[in-house]
PDB file of N, CA and C in Angstrom:
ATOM      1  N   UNK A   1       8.850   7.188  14.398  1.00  0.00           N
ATOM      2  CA  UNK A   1       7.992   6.024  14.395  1.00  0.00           C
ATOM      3  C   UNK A   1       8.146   5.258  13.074  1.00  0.00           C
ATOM      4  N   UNK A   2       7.958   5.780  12.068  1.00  0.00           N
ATOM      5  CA  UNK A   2       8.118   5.046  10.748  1.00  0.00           C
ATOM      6  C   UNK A   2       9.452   4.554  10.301  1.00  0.00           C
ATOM      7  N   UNK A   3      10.706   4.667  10.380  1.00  0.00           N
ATOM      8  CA  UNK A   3      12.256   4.383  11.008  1.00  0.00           C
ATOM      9  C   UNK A   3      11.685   3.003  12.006  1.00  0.00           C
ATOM     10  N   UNK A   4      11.197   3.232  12.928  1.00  0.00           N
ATOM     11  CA  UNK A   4      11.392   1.908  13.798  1.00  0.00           C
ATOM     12  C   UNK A   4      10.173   1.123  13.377  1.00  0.00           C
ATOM     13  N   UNK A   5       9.139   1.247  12.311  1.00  0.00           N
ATOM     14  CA  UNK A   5       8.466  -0.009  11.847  1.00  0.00           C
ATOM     15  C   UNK A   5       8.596  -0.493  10.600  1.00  0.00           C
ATOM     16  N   UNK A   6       9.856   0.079  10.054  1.00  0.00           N
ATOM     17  CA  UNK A   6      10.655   0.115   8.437  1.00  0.00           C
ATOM     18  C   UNK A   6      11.817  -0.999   9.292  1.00  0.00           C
ATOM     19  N   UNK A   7      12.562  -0.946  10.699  1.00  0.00           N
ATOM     20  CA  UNK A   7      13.343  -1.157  11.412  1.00  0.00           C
ATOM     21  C   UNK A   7      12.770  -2.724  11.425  1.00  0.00           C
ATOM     22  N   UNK A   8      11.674  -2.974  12.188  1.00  0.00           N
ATOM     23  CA  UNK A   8      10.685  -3.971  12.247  1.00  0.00           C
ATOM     24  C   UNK A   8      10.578  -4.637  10.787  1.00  0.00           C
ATOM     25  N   UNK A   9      10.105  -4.450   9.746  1.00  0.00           N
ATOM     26  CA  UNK A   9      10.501  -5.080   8.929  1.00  0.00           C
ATOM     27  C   UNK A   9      11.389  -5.592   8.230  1.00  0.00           C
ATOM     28  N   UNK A  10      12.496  -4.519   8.731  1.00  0.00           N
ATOM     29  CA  UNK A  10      13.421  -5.457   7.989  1.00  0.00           C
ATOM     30  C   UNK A  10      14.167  -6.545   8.800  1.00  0.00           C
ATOM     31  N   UNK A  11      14.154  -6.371  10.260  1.00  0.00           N
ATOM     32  CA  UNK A  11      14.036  -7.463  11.261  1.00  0.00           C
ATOM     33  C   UNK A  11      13.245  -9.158  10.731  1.00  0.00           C
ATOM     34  N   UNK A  12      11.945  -8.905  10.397  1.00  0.00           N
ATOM     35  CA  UNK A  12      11.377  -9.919  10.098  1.00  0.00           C
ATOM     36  C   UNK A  12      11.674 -10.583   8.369  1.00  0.00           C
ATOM     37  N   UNK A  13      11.714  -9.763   7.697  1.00  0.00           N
ATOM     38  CA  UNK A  13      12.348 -10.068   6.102  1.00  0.00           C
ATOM     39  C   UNK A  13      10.652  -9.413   5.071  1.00  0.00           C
ATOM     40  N   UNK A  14      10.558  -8.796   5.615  1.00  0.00           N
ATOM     41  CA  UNK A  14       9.436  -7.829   5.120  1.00  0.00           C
ATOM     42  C   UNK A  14       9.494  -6.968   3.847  1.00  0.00           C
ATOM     43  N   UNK A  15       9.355  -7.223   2.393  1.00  0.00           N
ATOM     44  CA  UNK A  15       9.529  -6.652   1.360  1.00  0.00           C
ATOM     45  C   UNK A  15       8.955  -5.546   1.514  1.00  0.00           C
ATOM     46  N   UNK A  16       9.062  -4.012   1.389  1.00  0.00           N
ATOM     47  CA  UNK A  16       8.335  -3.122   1.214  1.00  0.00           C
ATOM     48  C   UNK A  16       9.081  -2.232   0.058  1.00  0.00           C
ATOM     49  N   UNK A  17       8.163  -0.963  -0.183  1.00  0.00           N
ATOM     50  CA  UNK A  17       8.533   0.286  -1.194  1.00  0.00           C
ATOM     51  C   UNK A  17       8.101   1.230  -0.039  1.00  0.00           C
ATOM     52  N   UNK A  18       8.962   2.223  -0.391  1.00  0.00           N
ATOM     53  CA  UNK A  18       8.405   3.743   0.020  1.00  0.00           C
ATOM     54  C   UNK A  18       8.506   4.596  -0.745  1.00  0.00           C
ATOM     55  N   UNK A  19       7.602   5.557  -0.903  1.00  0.00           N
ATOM     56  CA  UNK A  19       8.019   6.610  -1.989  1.00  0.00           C
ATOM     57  C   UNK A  19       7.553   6.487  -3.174  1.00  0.00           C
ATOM     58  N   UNK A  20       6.484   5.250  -3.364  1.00  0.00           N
ATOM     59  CA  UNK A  20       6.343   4.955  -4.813  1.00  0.00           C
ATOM     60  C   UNK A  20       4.496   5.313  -5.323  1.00  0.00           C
ATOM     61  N   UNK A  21       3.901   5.204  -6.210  1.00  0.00           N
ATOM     62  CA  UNK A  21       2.885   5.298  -6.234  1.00  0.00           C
ATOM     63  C   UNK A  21       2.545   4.345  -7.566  1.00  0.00           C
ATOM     64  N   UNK A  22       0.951   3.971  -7.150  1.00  0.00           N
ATOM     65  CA  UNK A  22       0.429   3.118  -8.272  1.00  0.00           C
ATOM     66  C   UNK A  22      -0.340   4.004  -9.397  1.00  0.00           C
ATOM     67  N   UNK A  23       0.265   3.501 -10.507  1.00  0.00           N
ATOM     68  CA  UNK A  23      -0.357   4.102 -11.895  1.00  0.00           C
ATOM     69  C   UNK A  23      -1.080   3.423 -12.392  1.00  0.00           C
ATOM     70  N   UNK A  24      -0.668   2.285 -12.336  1.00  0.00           N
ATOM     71  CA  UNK A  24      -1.856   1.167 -13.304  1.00  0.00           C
ATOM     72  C   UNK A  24      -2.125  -0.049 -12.644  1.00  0.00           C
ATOM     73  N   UNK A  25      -3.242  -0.930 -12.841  1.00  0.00           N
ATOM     74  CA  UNK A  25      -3.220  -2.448 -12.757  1.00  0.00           C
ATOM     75  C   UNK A  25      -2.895  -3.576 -13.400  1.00  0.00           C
ATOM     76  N   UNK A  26      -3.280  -4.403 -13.054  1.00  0.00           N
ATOM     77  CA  UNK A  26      -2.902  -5.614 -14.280  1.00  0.00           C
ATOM     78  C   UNK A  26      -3.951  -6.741 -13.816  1.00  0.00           C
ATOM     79  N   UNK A  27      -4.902  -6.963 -15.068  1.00  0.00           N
ATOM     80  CA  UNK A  27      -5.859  -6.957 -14.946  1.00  0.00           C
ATOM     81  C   UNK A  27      -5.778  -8.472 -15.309  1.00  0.00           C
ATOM     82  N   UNK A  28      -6.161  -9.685 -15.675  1.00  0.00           N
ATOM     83  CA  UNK A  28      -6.471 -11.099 -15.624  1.00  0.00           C
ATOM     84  C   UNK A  28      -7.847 -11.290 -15.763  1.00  0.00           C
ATOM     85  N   UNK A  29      -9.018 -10.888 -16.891  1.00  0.00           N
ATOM     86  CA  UNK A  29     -10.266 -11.288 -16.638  1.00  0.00           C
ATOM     87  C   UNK A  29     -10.985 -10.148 -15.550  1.00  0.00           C
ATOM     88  N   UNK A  30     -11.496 -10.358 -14.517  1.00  0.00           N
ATOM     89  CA  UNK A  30     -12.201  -9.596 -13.399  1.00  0.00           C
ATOM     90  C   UNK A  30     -11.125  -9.631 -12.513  1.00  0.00           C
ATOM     91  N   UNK A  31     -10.309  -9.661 -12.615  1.00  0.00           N
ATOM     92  CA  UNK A  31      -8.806 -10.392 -11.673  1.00  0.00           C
ATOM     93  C   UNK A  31      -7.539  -9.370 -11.488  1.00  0.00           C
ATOM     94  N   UNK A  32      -7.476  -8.872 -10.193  1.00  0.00           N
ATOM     95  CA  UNK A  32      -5.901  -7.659 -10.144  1.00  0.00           C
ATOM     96  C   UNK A  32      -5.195  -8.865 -10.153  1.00  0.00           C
ATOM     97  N   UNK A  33      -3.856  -9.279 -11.009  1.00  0.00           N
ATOM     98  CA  UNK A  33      -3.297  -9.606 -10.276  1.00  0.00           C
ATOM     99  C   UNK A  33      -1.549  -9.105 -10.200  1.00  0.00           C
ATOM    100  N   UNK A  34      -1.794  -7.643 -10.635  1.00  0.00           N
ATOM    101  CA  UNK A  34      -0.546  -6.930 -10.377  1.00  0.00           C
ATOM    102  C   UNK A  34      -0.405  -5.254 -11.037  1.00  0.00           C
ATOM    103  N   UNK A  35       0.089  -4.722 -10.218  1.00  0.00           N
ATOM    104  CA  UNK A  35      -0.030  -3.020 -10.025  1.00  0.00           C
ATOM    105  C   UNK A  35       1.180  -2.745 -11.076  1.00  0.00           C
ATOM    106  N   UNK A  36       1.159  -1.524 -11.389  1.00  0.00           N
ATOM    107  CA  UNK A  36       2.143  -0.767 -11.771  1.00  0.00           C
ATOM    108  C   UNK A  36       2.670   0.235 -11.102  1.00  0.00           C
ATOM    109  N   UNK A  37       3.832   0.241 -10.807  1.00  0.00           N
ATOM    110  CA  UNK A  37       3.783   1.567  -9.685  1.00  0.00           C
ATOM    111  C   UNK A  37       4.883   2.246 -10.142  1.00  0.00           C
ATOM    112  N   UNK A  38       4.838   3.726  -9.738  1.00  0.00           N
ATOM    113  CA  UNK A  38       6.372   4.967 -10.281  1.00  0.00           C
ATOM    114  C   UNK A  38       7.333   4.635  -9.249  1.00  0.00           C
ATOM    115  N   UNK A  39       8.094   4.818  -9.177  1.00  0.00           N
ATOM    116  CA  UNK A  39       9.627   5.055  -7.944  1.00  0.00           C
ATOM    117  C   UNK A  39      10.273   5.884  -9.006  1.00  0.00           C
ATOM    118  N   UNK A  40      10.949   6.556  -8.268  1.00  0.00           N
ATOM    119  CA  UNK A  40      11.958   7.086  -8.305  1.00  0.00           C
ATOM    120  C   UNK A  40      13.091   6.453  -9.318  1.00  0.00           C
ATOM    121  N   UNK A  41      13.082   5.070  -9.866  1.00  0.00           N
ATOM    122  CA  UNK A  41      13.854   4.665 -10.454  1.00  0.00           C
ATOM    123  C   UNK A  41      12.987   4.290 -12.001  1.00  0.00           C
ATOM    124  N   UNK A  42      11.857   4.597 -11.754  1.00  0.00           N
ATOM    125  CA  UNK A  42      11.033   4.807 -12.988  1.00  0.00           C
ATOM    126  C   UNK A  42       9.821   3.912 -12.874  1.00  0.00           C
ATOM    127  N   UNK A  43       9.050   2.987 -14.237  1.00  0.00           N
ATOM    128  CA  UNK A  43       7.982   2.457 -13.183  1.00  0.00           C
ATOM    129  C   UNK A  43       8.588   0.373 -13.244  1.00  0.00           C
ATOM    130  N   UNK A  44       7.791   0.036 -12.545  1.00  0.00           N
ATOM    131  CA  UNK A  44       7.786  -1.124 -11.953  1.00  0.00           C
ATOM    132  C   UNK A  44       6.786  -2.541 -12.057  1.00  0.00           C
ATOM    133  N   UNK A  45       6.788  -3.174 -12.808  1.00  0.00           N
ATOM    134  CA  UNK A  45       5.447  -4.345 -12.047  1.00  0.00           C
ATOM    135  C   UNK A  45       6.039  -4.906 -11.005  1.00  0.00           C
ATOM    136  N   UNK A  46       4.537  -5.066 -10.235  1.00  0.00           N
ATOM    137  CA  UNK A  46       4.589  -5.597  -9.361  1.00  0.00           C
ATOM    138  C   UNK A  46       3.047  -6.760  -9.355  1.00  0.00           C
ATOM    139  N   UNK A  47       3.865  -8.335  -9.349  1.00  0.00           N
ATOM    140  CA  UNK A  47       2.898  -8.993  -9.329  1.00  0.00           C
ATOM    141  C   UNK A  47       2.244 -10.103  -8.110  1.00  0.00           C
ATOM    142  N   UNK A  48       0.997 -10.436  -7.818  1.00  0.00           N
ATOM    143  CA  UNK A  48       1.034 -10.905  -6.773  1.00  0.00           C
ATOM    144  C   UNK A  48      -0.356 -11.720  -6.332  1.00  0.00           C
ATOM    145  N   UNK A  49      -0.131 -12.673  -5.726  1.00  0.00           N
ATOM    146  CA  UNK A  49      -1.363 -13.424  -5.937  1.00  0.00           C
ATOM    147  C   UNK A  49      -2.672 -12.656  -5.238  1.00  0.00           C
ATOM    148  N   UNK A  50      -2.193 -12.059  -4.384  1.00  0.00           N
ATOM    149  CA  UNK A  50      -3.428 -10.879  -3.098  1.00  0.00           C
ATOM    150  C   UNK A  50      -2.556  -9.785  -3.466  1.00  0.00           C
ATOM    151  N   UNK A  51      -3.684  -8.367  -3.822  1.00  0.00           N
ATOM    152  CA  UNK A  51      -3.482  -7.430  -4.191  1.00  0.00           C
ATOM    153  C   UNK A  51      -4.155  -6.666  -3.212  1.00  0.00           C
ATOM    154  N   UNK A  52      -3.601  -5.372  -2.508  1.00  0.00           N
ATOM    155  CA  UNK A  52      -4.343  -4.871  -1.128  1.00  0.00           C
ATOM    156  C   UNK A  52      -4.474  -3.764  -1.060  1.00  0.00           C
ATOM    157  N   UNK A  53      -5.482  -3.123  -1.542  1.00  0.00           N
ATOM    158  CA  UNK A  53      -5.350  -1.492  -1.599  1.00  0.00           C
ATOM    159  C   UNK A  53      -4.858  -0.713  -0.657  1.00  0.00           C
ATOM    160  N   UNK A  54      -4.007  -0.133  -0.251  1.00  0.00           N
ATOM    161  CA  UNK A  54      -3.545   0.317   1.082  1.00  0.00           C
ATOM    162  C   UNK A  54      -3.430   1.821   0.652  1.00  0.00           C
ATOM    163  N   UNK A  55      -4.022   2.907  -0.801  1.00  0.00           N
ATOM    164  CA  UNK A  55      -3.610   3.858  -1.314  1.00  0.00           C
ATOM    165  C   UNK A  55      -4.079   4.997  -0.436  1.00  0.00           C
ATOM    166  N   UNK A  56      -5.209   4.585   0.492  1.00  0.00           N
ATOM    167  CA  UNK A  56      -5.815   5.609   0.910  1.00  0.00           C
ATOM    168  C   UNK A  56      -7.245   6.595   0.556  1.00  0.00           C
ATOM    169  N   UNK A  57      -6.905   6.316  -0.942  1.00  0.00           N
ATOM    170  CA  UNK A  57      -7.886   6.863  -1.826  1.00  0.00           C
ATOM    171  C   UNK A  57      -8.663   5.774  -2.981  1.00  0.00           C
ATOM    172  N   UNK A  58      -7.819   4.544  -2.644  1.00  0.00           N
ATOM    173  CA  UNK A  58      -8.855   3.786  -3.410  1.00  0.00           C
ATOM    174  C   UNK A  58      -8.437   3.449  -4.895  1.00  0.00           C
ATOM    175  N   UNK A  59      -7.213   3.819  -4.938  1.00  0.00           N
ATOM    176  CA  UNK A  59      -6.224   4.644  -6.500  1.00  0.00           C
ATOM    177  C   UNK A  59      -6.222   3.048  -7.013  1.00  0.00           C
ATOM    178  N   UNK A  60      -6.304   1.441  -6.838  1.00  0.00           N
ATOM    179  CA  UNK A  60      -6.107   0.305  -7.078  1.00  0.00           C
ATOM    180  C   UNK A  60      -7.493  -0.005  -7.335  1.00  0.00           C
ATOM    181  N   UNK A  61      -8.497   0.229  -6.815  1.00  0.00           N
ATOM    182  CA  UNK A  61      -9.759   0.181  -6.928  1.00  0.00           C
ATOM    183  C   UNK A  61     -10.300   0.479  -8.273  1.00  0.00           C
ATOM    184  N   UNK A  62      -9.950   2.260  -8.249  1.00  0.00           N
ATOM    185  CA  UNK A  62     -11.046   2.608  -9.398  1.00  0.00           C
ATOM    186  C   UNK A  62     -10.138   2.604 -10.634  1.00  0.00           C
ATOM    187  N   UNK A  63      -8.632   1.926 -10.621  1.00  0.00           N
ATOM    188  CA  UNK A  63      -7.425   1.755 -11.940  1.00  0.00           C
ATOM    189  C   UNK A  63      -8.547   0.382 -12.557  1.00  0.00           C
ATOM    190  N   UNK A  64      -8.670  -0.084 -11.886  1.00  0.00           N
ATOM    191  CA  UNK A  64      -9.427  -1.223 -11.925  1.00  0.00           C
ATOM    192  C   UNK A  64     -10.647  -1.348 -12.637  1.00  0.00           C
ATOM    193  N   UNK A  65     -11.526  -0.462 -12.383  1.00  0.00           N
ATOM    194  CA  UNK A  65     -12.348  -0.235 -13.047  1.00  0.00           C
ATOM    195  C   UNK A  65     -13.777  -0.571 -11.837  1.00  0.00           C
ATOM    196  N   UNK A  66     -13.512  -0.573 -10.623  1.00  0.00           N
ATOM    197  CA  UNK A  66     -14.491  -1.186  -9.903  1.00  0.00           C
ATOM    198  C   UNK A  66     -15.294   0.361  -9.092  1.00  0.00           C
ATOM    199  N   UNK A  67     -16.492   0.480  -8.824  1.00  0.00           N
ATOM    200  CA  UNK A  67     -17.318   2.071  -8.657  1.00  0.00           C
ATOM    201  C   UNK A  67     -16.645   2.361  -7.023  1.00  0.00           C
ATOM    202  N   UNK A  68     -16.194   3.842  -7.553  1.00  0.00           N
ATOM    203  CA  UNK A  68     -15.421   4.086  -5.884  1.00  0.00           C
ATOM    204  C   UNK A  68     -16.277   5.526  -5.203  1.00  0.00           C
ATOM    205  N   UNK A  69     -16.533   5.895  -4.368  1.00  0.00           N
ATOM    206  CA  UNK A  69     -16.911   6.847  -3.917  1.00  0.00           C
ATOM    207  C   UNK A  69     -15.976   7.883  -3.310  1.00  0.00           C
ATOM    208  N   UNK A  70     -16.461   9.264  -3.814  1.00  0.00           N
ATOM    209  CA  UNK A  70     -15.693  10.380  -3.090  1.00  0.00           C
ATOM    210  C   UNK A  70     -16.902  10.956  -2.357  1.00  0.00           C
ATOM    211  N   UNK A  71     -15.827  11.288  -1.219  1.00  0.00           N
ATOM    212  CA  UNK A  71     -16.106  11.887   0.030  1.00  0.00           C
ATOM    213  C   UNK A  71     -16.185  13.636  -0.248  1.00  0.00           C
ATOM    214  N   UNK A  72     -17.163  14.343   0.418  1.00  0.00           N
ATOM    215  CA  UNK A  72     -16.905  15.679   0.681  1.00  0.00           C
ATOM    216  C   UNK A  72     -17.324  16.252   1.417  1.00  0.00           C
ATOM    217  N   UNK A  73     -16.879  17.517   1.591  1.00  0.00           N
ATOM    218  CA  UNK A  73     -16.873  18.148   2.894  1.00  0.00           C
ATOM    219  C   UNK A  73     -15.044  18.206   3.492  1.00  0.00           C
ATOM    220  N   UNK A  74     -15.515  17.391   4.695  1.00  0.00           N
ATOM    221  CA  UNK A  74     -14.203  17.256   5.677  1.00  0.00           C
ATOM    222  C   UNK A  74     -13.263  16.085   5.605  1.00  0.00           C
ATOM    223  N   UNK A  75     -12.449  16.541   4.684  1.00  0.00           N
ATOM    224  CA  UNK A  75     -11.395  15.103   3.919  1.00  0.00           C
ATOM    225  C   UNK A  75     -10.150  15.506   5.048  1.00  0.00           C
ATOM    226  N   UNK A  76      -9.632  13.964   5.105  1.00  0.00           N
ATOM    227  CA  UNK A  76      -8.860  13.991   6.486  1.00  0.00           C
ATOM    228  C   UNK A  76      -7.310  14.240   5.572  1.00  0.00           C
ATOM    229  N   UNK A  77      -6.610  14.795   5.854  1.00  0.00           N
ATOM    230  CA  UNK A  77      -5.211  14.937   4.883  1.00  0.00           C
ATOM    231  C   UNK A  77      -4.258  13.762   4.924  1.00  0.00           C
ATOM    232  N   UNK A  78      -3.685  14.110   3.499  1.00  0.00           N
ATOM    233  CA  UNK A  78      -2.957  12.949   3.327  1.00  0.00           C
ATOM    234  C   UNK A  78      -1.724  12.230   4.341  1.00  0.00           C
ATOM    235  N   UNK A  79      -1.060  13.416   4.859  1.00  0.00           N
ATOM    236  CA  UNK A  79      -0.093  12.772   6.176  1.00  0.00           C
ATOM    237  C   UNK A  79      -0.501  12.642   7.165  1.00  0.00           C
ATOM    238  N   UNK A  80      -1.850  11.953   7.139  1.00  0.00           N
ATOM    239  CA  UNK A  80      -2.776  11.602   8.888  1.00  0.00           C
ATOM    240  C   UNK A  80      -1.576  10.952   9.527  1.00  0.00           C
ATOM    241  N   UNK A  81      -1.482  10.932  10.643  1.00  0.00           N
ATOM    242  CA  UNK A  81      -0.772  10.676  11.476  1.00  0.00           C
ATOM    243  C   UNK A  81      -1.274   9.317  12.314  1.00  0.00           C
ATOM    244  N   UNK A  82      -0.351   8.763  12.563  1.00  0.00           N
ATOM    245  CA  UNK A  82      -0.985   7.467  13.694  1.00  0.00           C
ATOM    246  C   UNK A  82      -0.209   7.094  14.734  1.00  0.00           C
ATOM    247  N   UNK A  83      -0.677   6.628  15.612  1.00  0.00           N
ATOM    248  CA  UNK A  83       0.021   6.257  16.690  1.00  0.00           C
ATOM    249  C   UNK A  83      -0.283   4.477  17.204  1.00  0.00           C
ATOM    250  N   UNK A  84       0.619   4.107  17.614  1.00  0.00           N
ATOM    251  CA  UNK A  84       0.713   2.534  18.077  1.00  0.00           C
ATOM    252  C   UNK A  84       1.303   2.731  19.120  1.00  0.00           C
ATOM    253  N   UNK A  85       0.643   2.517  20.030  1.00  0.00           N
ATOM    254  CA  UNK A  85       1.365   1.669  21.520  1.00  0.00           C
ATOM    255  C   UNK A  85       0.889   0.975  22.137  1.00  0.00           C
ATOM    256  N   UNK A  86       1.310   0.397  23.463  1.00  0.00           N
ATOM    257  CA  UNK A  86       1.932  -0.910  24.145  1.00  0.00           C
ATOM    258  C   UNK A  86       1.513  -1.753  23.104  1.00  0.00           C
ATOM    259  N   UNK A  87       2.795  -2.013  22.406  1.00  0.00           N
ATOM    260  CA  UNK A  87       2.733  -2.765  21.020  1.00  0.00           C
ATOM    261  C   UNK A  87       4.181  -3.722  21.666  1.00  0.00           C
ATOM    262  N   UNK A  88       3.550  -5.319  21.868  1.00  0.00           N
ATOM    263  CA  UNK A  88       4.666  -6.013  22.020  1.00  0.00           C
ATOM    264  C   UNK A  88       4.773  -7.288  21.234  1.00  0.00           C
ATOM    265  N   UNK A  89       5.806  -7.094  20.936  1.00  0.00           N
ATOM    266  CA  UNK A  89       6.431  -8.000  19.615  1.00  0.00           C
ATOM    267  C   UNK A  89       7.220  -9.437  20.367  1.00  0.00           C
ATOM    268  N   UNK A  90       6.842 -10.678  20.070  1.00  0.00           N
ATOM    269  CA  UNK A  90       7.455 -11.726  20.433  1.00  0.00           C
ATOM    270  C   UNK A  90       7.497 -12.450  19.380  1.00  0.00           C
ATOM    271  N   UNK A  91       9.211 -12.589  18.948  1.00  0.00           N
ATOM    272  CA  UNK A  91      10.011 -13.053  18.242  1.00  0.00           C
ATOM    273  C   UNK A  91       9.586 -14.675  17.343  1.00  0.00           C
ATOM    274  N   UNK A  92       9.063 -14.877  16.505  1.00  0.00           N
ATOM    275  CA  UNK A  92       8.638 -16.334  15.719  1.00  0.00           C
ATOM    276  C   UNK A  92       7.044 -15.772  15.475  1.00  0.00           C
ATOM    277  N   UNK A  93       6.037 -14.884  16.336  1.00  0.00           N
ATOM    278  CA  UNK A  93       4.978 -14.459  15.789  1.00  0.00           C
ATOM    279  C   UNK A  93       4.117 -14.006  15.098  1.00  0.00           C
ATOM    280  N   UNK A  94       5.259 -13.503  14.343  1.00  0.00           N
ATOM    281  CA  UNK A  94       4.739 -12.537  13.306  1.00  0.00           C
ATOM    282  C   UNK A  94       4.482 -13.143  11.726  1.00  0.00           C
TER     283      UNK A  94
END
Protein backbone atom coordinates (compact mmCIF):
# COMPACT_ATOMS: atom_id res chain seq x y z
CA UNK A 1 0.00 0.00 0.00
CA UNK A 2 2.55 2.66 0.84
CA UNK A 3 4.68 1.81 -2.68
CA UNK A 4 1.41 2.57 -4.50
CA UNK A 5 0.59 6.00 -2.61
CA UNK A 6 4.50 7.03 -2.79
CA UNK A 7 3.56 5.67 -6.65
CA UNK A 8 0.57 8.27 -6.56
CA UNK A 9 2.65 10.95 -5.69
CA UNK A 10 5.02 10.87 -7.67
CA UNK A 11 2.41 10.56 -10.53
CA UNK A 12 1.01 13.93 -9.44
CA UNK A 13 4.56 15.86 -8.63
CA UNK A 14 4.13 15.47 -4.88
CA UNK A 15 7.32 16.48 -2.80
CA UNK A 16 7.65 14.11 0.06
CA UNK A 17 10.48 12.60 2.74
CA UNK A 18 10.42 9.25 4.22
CA UNK A 19 12.46 8.14 6.87
CA UNK A 20 13.12 11.45 8.34
CA UNK A 21 12.18 12.96 11.65
CA UNK A 22 11.64 16.51 13.09
CA UNK A 23 14.15 17.87 15.66
CA UNK A 24 13.51 21.40 15.73
CA UNK A 25 11.31 24.39 14.55
CA UNK A 26 11.80 27.62 13.21
CA UNK A 27 10.15 29.93 14.92
CA UNK A 28 9.18 33.76 13.39
CA UNK A 29 7.59 35.59 16.49
CA UNK A 30 4.44 33.12 17.54
CA UNK A 31 4.99 31.82 13.91
CA UNK A 32 6.33 27.97 12.65
CA UNK A 33 7.49 28.81 9.72
CA UNK A 34 9.95 25.90 9.19
CA UNK A 35 11.04 22.45 10.79
CA UNK A 36 14.26 20.93 11.12
CA UNK A 37 14.32 17.48 10.34
CA UNK A 38 17.24 14.31 10.52
CA UNK A 39 17.48 12.03 7.23
CA UNK A 40 19.71 9.90 6.76
CA UNK A 41 21.82 12.39 4.91
CA UNK A 42 22.05 14.46 8.08
CA UNK A 43 19.72 17.35 9.13
CA UNK A 44 17.72 19.61 6.84
CA UNK A 45 15.52 22.92 6.85
CA UNK A 46 12.65 22.77 5.72
CA UNK A 47 10.69 25.96 5.11
CA UNK A 48 7.14 26.69 4.42
CA UNK A 49 4.39 28.98 4.48
CA UNK A 50 1.69 26.08 6.24
CA UNK A 51 3.40 23.93 8.60
CA UNK A 52 1.26 20.54 9.40
CA UNK A 53 1.91 18.40 12.16
CA UNK A 54 1.47 15.01 10.74
CA UNK A 55 4.18 13.47 13.68
CA UNK A 56 1.64 11.57 15.36
CA UNK A 57 2.78 12.64 18.67
CA UNK A 58 2.55 16.21 18.34
CA UNK A 59 6.69 16.36 18.11
CA UNK A 60 6.04 20.08 15.90
CA UNK A 61 3.68 21.20 18.46
CA UNK A 62 5.40 20.96 21.72
CA UNK A 63 9.27 21.88 19.61
CA UNK A 64 7.25 24.85 19.46
CA UNK A 65 6.59 25.53 22.60
CA UNK A 66 2.68 25.28 22.40
CA UNK A 67 0.91 22.88 25.75
CA UNK A 68 0.52 19.25 24.34
CA UNK A 69 -1.12 16.46 26.15
CA UNK A 70 -0.06 12.85 26.84
CA UNK A 71 -2.25 10.14 26.71
CA UNK A 72 -2.21 7.02 29.10
CA UNK A 73 -3.19 3.88 29.53
CA UNK A 74 -3.90 2.32 25.97
CA UNK A 75 -1.46 4.12 23.43
CA UNK A 76 -2.14 2.89 19.93
CA UNK A 77 1.52 1.88 18.40
CA UNK A 78 3.52 3.60 16.28
CA UNK A 79 3.07 1.39 12.93
CA UNK A 80 -0.90 1.70 13.18
CA UNK A 81 -1.87 0.47 10.16
CA UNK A 82 -4.52 1.92 7.68
CA UNK A 83 -6.48 1.00 5.08
CA UNK A 84 -8.10 3.03 1.99
CA UNK A 85 -10.52 1.71 -0.34
CA UNK A 86 -12.83 2.21 -3.22
CA UNK A 87 -10.50 5.09 -3.56
CA UNK A 88 -10.95 6.56 -7.15
CA UNK A 89 -8.61 8.88 -8.57
CA UNK A 90 -9.59 11.11 -11.68
CA UNK A 91 -6.76 12.55 -13.41
CA UNK A 92 -6.57 16.90 -13.17
CA UNK A 93 -8.34 16.47 -9.48
CA UNK A 94 -6.11 16.32 -7.26
Amino acid sequence: MKVAILDLFDEVGVNYLVHSKVVEVIMKGNRITGVIISTKSGLTEVLADVIIDCTGDADVTYFAGAPTLKETGNLSPQTLHFTISMLILIKGEI
